[in-house]
N, C-alpha and C. Protein backbone atom coordinates (compact mmCIF):
# COMPACT_ATOMS: atom_id res chain seq x y z
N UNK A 1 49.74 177.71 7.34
CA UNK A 1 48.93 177.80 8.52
C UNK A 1 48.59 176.42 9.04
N UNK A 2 48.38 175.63 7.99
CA UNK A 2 48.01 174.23 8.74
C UNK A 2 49.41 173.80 9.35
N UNK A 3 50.49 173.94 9.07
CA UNK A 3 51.60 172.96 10.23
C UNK A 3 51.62 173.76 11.38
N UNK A 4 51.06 175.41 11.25
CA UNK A 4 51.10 175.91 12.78
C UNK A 4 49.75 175.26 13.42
N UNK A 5 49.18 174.81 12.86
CA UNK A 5 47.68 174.66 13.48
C UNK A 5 47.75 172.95 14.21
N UNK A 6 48.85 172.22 13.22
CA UNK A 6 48.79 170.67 13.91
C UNK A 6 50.15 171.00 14.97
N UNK A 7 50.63 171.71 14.18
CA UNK A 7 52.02 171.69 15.72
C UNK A 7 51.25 172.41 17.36
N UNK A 8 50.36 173.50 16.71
CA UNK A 8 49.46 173.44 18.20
C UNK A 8 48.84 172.72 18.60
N UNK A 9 48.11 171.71 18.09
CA UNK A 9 47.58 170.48 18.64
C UNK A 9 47.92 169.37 18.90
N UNK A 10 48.99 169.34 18.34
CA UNK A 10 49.89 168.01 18.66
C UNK A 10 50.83 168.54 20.32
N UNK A 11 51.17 170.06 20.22
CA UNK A 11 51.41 170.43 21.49
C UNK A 11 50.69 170.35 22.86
N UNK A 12 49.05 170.36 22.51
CA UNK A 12 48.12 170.10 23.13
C UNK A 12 48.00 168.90 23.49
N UNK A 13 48.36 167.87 22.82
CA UNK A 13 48.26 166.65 23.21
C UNK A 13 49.10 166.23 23.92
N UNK A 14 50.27 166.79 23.80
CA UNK A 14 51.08 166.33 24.83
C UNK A 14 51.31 166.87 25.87
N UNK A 15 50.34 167.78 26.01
CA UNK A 15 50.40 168.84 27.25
C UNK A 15 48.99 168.14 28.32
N UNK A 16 47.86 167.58 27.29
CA UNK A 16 46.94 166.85 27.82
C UNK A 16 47.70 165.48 28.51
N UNK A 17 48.45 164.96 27.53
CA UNK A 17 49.07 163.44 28.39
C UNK A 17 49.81 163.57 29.14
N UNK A 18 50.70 164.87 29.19
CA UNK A 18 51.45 164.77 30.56
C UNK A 18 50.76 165.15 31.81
N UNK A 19 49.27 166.47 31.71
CA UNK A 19 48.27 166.61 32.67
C UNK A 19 47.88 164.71 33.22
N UNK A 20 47.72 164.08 32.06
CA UNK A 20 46.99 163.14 32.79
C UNK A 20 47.86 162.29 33.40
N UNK A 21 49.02 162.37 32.72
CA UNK A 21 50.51 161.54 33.28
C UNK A 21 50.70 162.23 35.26
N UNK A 22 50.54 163.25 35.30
CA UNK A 22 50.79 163.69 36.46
C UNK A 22 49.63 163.47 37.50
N UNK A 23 48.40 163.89 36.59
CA UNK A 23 47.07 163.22 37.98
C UNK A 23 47.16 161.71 38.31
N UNK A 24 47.56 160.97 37.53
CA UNK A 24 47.47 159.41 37.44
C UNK A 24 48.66 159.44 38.37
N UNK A 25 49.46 159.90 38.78
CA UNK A 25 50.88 159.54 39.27
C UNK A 25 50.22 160.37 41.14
N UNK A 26 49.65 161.54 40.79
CA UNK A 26 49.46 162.00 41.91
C UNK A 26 47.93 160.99 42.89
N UNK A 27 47.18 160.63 41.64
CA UNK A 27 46.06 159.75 42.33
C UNK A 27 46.69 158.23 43.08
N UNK A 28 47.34 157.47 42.14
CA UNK A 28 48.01 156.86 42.62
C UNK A 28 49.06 156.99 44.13
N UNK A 29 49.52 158.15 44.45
CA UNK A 29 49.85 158.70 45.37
C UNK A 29 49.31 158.70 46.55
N UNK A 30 47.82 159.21 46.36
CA UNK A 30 47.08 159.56 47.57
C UNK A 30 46.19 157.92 47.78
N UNK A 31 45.89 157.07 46.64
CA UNK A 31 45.13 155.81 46.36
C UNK A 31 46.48 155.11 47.88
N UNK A 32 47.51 155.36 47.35
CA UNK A 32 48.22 154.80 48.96
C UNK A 32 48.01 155.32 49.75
N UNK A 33 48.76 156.28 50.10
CA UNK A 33 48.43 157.28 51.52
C UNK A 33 46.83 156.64 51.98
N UNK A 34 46.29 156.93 51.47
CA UNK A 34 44.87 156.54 51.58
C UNK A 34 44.64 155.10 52.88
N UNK A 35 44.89 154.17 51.66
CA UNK A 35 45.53 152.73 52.37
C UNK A 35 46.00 152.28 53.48
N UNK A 36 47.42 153.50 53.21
CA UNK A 36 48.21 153.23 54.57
C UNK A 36 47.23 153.86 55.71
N UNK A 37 46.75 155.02 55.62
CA UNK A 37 46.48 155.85 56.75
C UNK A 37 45.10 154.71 57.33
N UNK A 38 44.51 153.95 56.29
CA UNK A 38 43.10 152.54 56.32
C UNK A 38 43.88 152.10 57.72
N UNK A 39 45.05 152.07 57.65
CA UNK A 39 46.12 150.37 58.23
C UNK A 39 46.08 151.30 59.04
N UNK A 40 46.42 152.37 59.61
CA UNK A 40 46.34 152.88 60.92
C UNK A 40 45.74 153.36 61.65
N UNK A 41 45.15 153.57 61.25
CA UNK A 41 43.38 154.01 61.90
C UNK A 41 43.15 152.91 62.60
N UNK A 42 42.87 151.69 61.46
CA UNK A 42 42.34 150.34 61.96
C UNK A 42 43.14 149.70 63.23
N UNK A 43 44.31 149.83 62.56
CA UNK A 43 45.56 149.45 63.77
C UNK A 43 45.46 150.42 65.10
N UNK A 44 45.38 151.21 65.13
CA UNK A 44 45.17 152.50 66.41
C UNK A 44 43.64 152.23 67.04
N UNK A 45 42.44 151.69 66.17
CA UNK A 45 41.10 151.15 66.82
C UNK A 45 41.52 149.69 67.26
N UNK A 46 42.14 148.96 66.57
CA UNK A 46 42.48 147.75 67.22
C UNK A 46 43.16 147.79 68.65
N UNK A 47 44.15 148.72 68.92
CA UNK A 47 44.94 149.00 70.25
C UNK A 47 44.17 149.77 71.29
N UNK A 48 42.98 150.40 70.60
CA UNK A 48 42.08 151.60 71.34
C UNK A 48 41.37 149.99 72.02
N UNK A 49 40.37 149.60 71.39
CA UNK A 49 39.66 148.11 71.69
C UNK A 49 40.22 147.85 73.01
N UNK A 50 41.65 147.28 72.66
CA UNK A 50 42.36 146.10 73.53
C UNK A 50 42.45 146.68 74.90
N UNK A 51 43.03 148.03 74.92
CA UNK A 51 42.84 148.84 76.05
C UNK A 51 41.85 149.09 76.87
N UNK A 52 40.56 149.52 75.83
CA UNK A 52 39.66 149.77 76.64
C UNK A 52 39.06 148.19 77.68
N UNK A 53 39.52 147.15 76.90
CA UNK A 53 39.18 146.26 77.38
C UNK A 53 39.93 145.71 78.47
N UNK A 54 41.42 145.72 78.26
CA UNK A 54 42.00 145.72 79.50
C UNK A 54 41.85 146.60 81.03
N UNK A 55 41.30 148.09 80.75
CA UNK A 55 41.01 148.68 81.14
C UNK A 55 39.56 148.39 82.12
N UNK A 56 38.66 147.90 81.32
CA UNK A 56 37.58 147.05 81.91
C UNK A 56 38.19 146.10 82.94
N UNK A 57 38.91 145.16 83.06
CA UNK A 57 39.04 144.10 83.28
C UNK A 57 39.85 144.88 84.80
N UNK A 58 40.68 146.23 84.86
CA UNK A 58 41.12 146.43 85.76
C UNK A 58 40.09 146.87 86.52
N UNK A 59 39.36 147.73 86.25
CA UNK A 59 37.98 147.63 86.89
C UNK A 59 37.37 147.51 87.44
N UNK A 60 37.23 146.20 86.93
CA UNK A 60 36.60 145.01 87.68
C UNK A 60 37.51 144.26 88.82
N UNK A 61 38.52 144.78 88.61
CA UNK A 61 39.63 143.61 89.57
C UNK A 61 38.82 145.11 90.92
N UNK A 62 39.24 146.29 90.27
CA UNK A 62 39.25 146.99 91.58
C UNK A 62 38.08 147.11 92.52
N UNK A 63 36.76 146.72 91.76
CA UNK A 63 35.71 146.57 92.15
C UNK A 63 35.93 145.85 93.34
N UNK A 64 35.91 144.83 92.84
CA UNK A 64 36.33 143.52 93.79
C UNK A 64 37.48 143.39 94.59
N UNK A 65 38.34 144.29 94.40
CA UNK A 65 39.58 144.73 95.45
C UNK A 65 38.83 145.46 96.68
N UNK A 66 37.87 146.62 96.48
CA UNK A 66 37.03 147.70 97.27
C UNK A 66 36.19 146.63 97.92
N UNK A 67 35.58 145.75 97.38
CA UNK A 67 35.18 144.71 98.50
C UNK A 67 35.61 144.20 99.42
N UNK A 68 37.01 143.36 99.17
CA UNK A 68 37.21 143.27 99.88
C UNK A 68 38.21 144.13 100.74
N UNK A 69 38.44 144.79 100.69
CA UNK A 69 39.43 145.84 100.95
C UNK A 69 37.95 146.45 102.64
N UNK A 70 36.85 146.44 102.36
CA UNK A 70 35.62 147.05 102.83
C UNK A 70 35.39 146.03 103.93
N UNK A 71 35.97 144.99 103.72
CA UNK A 71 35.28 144.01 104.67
C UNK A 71 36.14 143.72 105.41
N UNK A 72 38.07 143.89 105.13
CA UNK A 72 39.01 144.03 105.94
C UNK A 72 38.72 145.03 106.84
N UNK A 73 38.58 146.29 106.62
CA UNK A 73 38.11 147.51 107.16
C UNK A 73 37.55 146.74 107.96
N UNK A 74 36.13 146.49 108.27
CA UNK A 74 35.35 145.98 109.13
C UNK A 74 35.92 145.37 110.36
N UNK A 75 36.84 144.54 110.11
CA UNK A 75 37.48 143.43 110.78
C UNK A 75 38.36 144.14 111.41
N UNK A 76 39.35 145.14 110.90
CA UNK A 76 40.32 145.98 111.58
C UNK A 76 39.19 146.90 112.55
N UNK A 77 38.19 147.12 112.59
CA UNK A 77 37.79 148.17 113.30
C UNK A 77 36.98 147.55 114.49
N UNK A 78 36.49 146.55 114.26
CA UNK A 78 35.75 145.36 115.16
C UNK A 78 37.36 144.99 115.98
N UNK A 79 38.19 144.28 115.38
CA UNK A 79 39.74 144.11 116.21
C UNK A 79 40.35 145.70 116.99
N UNK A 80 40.18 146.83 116.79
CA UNK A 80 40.04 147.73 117.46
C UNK A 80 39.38 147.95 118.44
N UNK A 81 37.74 147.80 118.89
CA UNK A 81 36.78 148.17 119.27
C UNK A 81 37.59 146.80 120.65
N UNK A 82 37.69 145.42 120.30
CA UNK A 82 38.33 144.42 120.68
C UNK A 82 39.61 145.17 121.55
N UNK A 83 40.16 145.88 121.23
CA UNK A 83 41.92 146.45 121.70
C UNK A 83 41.51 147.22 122.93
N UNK A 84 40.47 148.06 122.32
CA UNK A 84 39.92 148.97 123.49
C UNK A 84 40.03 148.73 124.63
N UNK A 85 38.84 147.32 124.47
CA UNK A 85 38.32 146.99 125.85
C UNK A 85 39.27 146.41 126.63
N UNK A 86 39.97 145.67 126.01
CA UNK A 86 41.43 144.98 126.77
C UNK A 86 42.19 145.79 127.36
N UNK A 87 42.15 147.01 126.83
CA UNK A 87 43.10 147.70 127.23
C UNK A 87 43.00 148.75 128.32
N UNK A 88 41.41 148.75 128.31
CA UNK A 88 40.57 149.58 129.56
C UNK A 88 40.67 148.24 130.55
N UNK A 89 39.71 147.33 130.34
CA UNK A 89 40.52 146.05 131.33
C UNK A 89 41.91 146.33 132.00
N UNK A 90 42.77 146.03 130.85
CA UNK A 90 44.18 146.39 131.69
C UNK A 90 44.19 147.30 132.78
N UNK A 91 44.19 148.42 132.27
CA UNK A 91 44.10 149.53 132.99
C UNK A 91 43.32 149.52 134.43
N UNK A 92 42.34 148.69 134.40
CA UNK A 92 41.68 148.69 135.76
C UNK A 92 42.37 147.84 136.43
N UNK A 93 42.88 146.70 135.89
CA UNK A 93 43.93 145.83 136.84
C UNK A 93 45.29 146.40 137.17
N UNK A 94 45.93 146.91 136.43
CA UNK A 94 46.71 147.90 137.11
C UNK A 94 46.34 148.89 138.50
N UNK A 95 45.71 149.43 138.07
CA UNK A 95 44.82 150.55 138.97
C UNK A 95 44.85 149.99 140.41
N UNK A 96 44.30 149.13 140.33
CA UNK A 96 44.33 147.57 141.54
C UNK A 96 45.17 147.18 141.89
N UNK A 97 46.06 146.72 140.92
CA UNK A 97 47.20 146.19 141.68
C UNK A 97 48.23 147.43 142.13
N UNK A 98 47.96 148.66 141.88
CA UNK A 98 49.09 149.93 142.17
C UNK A 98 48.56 150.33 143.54
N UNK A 99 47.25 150.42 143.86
CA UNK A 99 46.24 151.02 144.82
C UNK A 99 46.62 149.33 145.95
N UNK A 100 46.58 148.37 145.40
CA UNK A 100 47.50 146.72 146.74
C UNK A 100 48.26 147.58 147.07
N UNK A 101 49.23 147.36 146.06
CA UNK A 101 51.22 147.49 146.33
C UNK A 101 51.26 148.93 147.63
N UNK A 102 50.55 150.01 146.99
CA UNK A 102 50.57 151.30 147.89
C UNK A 102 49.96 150.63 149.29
N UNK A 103 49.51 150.02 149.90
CA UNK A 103 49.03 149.61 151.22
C UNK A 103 50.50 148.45 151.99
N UNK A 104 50.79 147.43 150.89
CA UNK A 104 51.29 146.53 151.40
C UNK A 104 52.67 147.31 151.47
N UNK A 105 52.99 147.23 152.80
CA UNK A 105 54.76 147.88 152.85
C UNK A 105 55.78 147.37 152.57
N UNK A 106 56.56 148.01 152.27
CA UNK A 106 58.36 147.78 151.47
C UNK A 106 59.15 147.60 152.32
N UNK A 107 59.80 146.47 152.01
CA UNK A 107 61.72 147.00 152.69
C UNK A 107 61.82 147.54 152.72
């Protein structure tokens, strides 16, 4: 009975060291994964950052594009208001000179 009793425990033991042989191999496993997935996270917040910051910076350009973009406006509509009148002007000198020509006679 005792060599069945150490051959079961000596079976046990090696059934314990290969359990621990396999968690140690599987911890080690995930102890990377782990790591790597550290490096990309970090790396994917590092690119998130840069963006959002570039993103800022466009922004701001457009801010300041809408300015002036707002004050061109102005100027085109003042140079309009400008077209108008010239062009009602015109129109009355025409008017004038069509209402001459009709009096003064032709060949």
């Amino acid at each position: 009975m005792s060599a069945l009793l150490w051959s079961a425990v000596g079976v046990c033991i090696v059934l314990v060291a290969a359990g621990l042989a396999v968690a140690s191999v599987t911890a080690l496993a995930f102890w990377r994964d782990l790591r790597s997935l550290r490096r990309e996270v970090f790396g994917a917040l590092e690119k998130l950052a840069a963006s959002s910051e570039a993103t800022a910076d466009r922004l701001e350009s457009i801010g300041e594009s809408t300015t002036e973009l707002q004050a061109a406006l102005e100027r085109l509509n003042a140079s309009v208001a400008r077209a108008r009148i010239l062009r009602g002007a015109v129109q009355d000198v025409r008017d004038q000179v069509d209402r001459i020509l009709s009096v003064v006679p032709r060949k």
